[in-house]
N, C-alpha and C. Protein backbone atom coordinates (compact mmCIF):
# COMPACT_ATOMS: atom_id res chain seq x y z
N UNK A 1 0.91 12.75 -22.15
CA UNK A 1 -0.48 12.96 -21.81
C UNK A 1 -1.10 11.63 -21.39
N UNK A 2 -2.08 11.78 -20.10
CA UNK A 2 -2.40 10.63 -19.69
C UNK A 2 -3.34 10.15 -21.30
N UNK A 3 -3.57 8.70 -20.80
CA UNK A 3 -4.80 8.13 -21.44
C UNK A 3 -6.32 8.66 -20.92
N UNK A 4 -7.19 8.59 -21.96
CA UNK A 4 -8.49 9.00 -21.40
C UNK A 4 -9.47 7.85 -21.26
N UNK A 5 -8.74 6.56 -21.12
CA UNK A 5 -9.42 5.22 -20.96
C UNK A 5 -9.90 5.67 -19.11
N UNK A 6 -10.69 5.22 -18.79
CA UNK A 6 -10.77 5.21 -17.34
C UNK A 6 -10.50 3.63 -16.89
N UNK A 7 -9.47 4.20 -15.70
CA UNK A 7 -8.92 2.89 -15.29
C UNK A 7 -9.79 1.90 -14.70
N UNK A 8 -9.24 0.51 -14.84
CA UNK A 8 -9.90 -0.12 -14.28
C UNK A 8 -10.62 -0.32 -12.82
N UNK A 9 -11.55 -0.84 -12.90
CA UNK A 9 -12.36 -0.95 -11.58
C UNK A 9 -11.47 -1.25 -10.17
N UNK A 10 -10.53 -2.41 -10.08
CA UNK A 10 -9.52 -3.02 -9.15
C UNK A 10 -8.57 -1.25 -8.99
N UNK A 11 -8.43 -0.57 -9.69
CA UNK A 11 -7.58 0.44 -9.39
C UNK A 11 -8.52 1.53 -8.99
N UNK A 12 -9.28 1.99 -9.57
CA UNK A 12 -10.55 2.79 -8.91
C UNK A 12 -10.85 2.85 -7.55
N UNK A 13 -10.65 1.46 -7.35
CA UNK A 13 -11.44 1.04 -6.02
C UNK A 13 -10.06 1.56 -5.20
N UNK A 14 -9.03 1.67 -5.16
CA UNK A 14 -8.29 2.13 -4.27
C UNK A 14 -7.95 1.08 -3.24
N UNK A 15 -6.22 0.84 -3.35
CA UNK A 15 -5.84 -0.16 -2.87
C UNK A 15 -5.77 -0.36 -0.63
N UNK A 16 -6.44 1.09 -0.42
CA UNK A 16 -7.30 0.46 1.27
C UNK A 16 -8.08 -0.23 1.04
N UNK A 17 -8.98 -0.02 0.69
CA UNK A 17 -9.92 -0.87 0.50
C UNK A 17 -10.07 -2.34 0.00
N UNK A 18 -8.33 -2.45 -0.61
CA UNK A 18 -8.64 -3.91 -1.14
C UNK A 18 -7.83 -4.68 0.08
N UNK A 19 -6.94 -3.92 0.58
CA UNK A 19 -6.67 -4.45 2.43
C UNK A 19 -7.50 -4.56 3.56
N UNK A 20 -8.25 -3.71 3.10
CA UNK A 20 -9.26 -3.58 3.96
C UNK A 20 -10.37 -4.78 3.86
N UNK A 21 -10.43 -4.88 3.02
CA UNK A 21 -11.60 -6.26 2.59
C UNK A 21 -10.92 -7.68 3.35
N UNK A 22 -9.70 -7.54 2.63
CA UNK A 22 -8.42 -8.48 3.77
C UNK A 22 -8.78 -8.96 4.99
N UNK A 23 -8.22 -7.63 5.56
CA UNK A 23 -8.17 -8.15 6.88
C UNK A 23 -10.36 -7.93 7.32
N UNK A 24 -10.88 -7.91 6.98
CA UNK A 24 -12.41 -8.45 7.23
C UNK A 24 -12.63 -9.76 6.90
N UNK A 25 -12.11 -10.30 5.90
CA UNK A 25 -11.58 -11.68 5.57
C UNK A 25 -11.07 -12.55 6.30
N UNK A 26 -10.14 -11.63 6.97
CA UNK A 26 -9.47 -12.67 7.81
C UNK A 26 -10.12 -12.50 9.01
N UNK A 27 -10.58 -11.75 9.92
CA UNK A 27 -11.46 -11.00 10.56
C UNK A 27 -12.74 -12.54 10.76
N UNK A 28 -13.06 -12.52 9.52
CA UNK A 28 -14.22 -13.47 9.66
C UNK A 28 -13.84 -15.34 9.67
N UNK A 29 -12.94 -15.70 8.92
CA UNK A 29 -12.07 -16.53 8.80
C UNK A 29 -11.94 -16.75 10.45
N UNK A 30 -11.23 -15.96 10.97
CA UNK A 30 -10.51 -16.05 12.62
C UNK A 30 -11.72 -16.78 13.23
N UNK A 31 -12.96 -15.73 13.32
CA UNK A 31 -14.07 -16.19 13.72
C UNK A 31 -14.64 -17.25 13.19
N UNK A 32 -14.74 -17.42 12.07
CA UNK A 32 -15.68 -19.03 11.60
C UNK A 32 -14.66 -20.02 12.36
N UNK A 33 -13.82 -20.19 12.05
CA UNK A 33 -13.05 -21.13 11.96
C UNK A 33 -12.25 -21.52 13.70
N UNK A 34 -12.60 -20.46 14.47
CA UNK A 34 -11.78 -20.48 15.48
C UNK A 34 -10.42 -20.75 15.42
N UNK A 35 -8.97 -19.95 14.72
CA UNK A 35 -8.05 -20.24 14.07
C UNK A 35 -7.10 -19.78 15.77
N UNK A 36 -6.72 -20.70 16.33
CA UNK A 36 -5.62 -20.04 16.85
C UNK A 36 -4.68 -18.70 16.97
N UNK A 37 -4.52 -18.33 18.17
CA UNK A 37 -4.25 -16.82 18.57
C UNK A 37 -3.16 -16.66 18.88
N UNK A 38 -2.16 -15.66 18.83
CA UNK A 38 -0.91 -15.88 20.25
C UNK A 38 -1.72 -15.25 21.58
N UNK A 39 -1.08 -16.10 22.49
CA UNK A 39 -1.38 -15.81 24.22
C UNK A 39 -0.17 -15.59 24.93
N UNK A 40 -0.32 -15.32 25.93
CA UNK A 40 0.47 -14.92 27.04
C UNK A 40 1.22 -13.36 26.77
N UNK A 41 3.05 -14.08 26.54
CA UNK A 41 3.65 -13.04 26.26
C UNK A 41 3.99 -12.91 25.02
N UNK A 42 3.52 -13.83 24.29
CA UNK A 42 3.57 -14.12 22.49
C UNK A 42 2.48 -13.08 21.72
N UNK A 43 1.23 -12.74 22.78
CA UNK A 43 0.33 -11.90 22.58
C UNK A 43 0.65 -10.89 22.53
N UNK A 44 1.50 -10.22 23.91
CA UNK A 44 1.91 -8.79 24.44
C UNK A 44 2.60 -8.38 22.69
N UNK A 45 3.69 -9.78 23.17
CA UNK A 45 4.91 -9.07 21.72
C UNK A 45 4.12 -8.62 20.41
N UNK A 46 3.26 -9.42 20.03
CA UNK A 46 2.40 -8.99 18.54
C UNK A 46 1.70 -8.13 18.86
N UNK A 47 1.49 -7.69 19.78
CA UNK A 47 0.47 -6.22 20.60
C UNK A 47 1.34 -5.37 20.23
N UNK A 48 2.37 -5.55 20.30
CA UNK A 48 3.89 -4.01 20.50
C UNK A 48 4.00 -3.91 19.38
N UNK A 49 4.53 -5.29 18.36
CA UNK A 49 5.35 -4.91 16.88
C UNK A 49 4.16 -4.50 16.12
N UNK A 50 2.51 -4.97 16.44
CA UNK A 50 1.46 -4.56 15.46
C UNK A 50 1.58 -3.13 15.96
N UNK A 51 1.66 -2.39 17.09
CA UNK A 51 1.33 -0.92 17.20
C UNK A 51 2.56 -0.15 16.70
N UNK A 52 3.81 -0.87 16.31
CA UNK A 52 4.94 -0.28 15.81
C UNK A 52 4.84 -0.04 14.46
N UNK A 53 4.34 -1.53 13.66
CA UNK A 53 4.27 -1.57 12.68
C UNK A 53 3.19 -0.47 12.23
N UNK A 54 2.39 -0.52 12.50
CA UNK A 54 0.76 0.24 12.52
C UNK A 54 1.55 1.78 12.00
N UNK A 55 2.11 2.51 13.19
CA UNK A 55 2.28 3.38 13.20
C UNK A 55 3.61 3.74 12.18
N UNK A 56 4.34 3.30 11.95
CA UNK A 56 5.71 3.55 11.12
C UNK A 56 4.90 3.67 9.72
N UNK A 57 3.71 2.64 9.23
CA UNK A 57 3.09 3.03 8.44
C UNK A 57 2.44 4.27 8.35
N UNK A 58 1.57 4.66 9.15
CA UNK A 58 0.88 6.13 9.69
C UNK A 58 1.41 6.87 8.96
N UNK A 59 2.86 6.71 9.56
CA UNK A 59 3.91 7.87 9.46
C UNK A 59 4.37 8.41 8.26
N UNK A 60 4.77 7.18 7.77
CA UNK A 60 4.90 7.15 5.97
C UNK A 60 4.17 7.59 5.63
N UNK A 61 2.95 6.83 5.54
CA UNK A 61 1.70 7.74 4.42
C UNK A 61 1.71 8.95 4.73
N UNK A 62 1.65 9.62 5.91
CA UNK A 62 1.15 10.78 6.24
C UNK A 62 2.36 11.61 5.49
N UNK A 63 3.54 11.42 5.40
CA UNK A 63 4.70 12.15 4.70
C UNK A 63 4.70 12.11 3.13
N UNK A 64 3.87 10.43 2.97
CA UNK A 64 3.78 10.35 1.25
C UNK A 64 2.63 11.64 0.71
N UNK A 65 1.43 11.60 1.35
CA UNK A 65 0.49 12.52 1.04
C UNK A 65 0.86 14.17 1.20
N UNK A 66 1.54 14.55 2.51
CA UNK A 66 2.42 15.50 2.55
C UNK A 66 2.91 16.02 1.09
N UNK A 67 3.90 15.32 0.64
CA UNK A 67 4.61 15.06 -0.42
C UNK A 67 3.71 15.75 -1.84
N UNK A 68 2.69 14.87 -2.10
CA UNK A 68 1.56 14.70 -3.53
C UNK A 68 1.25 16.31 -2.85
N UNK A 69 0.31 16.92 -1.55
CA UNK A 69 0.17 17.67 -1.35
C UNK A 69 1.00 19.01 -1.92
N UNK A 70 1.91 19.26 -1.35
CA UNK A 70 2.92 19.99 -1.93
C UNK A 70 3.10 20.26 -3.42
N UNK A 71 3.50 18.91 -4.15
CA UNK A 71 3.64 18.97 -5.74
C UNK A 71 2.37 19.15 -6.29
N UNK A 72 0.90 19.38 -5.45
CA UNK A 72 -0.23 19.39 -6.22
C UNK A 72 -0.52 18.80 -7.47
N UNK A 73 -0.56 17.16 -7.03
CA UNK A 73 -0.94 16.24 -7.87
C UNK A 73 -2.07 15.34 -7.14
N UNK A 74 -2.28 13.91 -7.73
CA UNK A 74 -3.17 13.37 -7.47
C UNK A 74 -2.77 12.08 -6.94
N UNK A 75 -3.12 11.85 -5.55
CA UNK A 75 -2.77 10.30 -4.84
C UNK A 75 -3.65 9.38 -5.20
N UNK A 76 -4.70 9.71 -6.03
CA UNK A 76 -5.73 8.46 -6.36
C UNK A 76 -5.01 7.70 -7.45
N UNK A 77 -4.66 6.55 -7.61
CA UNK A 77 -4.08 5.58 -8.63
C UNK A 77 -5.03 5.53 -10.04
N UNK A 78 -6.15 5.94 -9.80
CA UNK A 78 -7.01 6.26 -11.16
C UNK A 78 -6.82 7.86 -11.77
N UNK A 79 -6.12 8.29 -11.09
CA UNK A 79 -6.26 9.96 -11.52
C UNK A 79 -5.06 10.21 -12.26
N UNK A 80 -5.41 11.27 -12.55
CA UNK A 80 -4.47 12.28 -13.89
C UNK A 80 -2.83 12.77 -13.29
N UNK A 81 -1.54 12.18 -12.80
CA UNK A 81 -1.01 12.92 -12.33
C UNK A 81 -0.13 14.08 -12.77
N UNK A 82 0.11 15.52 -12.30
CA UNK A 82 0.46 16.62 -12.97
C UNK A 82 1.85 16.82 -12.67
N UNK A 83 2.08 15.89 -11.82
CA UNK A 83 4.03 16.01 -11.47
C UNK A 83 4.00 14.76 -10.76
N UNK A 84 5.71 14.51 -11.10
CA UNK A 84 6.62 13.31 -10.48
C UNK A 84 6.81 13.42 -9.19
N UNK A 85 6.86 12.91 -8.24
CA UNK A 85 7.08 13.06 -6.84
C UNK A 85 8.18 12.03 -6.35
N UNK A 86 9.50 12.50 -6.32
CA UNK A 86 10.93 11.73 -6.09
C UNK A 86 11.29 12.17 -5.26
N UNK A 87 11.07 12.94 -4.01
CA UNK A 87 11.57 13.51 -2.87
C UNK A 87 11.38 12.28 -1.95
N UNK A 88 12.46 12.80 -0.97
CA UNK A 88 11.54 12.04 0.31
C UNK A 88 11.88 10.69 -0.04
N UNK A 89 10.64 9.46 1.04
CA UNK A 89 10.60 8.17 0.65
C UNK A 89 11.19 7.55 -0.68
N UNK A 90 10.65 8.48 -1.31
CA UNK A 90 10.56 8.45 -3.10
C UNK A 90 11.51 8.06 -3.88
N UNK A 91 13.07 8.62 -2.86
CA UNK A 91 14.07 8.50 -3.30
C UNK A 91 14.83 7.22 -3.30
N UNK A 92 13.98 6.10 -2.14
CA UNK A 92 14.61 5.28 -2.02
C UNK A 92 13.16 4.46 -2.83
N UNK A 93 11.96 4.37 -2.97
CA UNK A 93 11.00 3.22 -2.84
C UNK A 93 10.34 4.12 -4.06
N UNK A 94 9.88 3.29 -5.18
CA UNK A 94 9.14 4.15 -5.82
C UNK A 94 7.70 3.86 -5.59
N UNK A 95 7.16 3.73 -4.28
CA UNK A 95 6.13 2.85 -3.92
C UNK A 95 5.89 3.21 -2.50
N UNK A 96 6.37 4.41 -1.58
CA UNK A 96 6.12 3.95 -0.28
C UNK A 96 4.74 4.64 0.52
N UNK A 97 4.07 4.86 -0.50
CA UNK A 97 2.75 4.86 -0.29
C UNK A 97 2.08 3.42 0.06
N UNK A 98 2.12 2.63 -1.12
CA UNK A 98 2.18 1.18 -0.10
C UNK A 98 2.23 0.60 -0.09
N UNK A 99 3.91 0.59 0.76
CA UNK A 99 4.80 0.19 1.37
C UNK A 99 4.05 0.44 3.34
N UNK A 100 3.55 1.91 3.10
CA UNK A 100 2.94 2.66 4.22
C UNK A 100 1.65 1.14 4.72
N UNK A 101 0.54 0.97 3.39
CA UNK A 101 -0.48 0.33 3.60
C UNK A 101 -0.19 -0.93 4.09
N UNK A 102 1.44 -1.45 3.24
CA UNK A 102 1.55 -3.31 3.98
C UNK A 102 1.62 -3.37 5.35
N UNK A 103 2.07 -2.24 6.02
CA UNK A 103 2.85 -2.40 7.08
C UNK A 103 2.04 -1.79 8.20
N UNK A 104 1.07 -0.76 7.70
CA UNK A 104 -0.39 -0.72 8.74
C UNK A 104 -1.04 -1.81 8.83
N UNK A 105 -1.41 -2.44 7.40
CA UNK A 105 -2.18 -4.10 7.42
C UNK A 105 -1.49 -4.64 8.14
N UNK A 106 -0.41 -5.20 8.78
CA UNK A 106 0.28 -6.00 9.08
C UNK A 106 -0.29 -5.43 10.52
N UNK A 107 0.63 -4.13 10.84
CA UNK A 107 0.38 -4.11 12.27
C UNK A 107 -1.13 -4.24 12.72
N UNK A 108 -2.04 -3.64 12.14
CA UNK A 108 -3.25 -3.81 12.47
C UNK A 108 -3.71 -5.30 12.70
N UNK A 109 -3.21 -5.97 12.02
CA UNK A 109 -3.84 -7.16 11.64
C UNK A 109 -3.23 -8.23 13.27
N UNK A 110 -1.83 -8.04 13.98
CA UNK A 110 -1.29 -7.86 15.07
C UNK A 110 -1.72 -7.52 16.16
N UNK A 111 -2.24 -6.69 15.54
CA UNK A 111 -3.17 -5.62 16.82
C UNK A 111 -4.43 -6.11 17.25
N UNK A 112 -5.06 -6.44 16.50
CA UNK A 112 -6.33 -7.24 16.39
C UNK A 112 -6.45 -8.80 16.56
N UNK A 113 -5.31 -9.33 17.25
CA UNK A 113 -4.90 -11.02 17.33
C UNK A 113 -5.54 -11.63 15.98
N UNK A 114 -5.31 -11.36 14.93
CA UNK A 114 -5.53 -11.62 13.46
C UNK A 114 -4.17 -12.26 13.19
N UNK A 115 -3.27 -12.99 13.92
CA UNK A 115 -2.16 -13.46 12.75
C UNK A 115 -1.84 -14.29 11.31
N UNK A 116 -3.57 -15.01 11.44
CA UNK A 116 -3.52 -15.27 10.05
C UNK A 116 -4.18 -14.29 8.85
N UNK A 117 -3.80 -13.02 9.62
CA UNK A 117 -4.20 -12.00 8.15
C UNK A 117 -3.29 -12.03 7.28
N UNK A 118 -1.97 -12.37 7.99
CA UNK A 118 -1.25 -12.44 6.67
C UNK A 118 -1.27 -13.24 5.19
N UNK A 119 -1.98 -13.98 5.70
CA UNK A 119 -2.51 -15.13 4.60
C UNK A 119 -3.75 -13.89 3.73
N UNK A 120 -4.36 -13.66 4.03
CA UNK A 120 -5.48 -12.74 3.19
C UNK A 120 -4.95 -11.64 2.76
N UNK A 121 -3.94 -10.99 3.99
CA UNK A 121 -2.87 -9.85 2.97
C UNK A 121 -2.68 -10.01 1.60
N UNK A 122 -2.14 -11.30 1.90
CA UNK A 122 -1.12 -11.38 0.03
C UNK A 122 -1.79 -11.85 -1.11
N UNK A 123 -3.43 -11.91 -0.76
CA UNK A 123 -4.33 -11.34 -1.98
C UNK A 123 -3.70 -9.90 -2.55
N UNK A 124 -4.02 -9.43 -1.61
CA UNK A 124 -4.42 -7.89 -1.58
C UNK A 124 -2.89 -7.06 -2.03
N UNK A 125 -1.57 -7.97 -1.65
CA UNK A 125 -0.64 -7.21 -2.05
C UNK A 125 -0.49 -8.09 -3.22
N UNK A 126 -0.68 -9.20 -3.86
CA UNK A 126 -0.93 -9.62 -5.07
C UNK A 126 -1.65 -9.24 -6.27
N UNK A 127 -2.81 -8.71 -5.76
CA UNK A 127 -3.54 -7.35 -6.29
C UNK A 127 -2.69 -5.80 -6.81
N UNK A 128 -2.20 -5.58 -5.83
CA UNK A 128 -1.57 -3.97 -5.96
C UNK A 128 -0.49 -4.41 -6.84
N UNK A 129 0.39 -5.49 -6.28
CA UNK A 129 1.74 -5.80 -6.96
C UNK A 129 1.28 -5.79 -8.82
N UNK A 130 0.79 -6.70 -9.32
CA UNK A 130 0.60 -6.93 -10.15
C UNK A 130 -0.47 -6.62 -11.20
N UNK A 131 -1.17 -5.79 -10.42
CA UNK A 131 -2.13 -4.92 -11.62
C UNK A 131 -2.29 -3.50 -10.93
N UNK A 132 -2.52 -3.32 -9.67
CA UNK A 132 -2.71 -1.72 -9.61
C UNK A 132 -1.36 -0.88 -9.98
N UNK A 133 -0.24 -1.49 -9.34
CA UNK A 133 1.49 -0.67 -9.56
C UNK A 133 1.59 -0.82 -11.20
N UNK A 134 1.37 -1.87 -11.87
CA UNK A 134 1.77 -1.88 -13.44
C UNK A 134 0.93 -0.79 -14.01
N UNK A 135 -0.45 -0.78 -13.10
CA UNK A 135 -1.65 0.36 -14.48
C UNK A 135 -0.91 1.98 -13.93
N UNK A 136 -0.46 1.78 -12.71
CA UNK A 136 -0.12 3.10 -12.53
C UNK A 136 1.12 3.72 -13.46
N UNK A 137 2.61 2.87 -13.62
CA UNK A 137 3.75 3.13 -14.12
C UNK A 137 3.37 3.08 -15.57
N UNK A 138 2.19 2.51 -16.05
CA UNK A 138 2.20 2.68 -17.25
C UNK A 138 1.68 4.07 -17.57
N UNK A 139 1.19 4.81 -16.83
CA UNK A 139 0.08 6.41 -17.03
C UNK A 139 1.32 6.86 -16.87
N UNK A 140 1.85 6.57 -15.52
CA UNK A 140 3.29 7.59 -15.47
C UNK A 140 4.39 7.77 -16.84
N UNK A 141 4.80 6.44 -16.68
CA UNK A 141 5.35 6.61 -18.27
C UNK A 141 4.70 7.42 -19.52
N UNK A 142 3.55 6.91 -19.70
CA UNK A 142 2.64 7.74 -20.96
C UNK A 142 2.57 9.59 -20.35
N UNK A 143 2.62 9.51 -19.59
CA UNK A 143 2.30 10.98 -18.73
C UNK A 143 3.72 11.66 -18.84
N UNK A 144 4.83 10.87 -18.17
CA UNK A 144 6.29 11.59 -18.09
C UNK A 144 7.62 11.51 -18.70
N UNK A 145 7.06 10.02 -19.50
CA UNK A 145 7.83 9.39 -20.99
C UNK A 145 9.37 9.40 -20.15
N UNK A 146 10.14 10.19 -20.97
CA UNK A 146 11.71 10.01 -20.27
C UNK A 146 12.75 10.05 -18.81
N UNK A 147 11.25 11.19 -17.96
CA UNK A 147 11.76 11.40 -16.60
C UNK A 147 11.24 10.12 -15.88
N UNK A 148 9.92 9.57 -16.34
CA UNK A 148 9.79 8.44 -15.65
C UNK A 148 10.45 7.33 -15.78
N UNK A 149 10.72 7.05 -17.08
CA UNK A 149 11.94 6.03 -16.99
C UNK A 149 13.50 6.17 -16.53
N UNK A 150 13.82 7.41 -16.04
CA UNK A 150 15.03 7.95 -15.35
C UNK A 150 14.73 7.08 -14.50
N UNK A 151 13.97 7.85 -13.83
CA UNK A 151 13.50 7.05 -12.36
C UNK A 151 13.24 6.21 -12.09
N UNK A 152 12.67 5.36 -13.05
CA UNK A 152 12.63 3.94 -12.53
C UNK A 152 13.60 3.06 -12.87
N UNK A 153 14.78 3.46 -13.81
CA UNK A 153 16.09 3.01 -13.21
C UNK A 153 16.81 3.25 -12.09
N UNK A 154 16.42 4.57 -11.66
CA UNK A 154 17.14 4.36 -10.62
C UNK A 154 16.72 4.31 -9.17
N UNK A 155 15.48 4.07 -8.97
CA UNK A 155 14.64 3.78 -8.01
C UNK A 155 14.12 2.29 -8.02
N UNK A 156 14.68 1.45 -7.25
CA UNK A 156 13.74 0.29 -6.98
C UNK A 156 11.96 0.33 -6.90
N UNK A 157 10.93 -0.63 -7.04
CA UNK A 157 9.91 -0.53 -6.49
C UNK A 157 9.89 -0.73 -5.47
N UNK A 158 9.87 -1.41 -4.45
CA UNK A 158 9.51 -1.59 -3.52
C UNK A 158 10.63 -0.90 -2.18
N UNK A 159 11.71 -1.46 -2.43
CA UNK A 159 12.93 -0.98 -1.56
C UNK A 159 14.47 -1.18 -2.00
């Protein structure tokens, strides 16, 4: 049974939004600072791999939510979840929900001649890494006790 603590605020808030703050960060950063861009055909290329990247993310999420959809549970990291979801992505990443978000940030951030978002990214995946993914596996565990620890032997986090 979950806990009836309500999770913390940083997990509440939902980890778009803490990418999202990111790349506005960097967004503004670019601009104060006038930070160097790629040009020419250094531009084109980060034009292509950000709309690749962008989208391979899309894609993911849209299959991760698929997924929660189906098992009729809850994708919010503060919520109650009512089943394990190991299909799919799942099987390889116990995380590729986001896995989905690094890799839209990234391309977006590409897309937007932002290449020093990556620098403001790894707030934001420093954030998820280390307090939103731990508050989550800990509900899971308290929530699924032995199947969740199946699984997270035998599922990597990330990849």
């Amino acid at each position: 049974m979950a806990s009836d603590t309500p999770a913390p605020w940083w997990v509440r808030m939902t980890s778009p939004v803490h990418f999202l703050l990111a790349l506005v960060l960097a967004l503004g950063l670019q601009q104060f600072f006038g930070l160097p861009v790629f040009s020419g055909n250094w531009q084109h290329v980060s034009h292509v791999l950000g709309t690749l990247l962008a989208n391979i993310g899309l894609l993911l999420a849209l299959w991760c939510i698929w997924l929660f959809w189906q098992r009729r549970t809850t994708l919010m990291p503060g919520g109650s979840p009512s089943r394990l979801v190991i299909r799919g992505p799942y099987r390889y990443s116990r995380n590729p929900m986001y896995l989905s978000l690094v890799l839209s940030y990234l391309g977006l951030a590409l897309m937007l001649d932002v290449p020093w978002g990556w620098l403001t990214g790894m707030a934001a995946l420093w954030l998820l890494h280390n307090r939103v993914i731990p508050h989550e596996e800990a509900v899971l565990r308290t929530q699924f006790g032995r199947d969740y620890d199946d699984y997270q032997q035998r599922v990597r986090r990330w990849l």
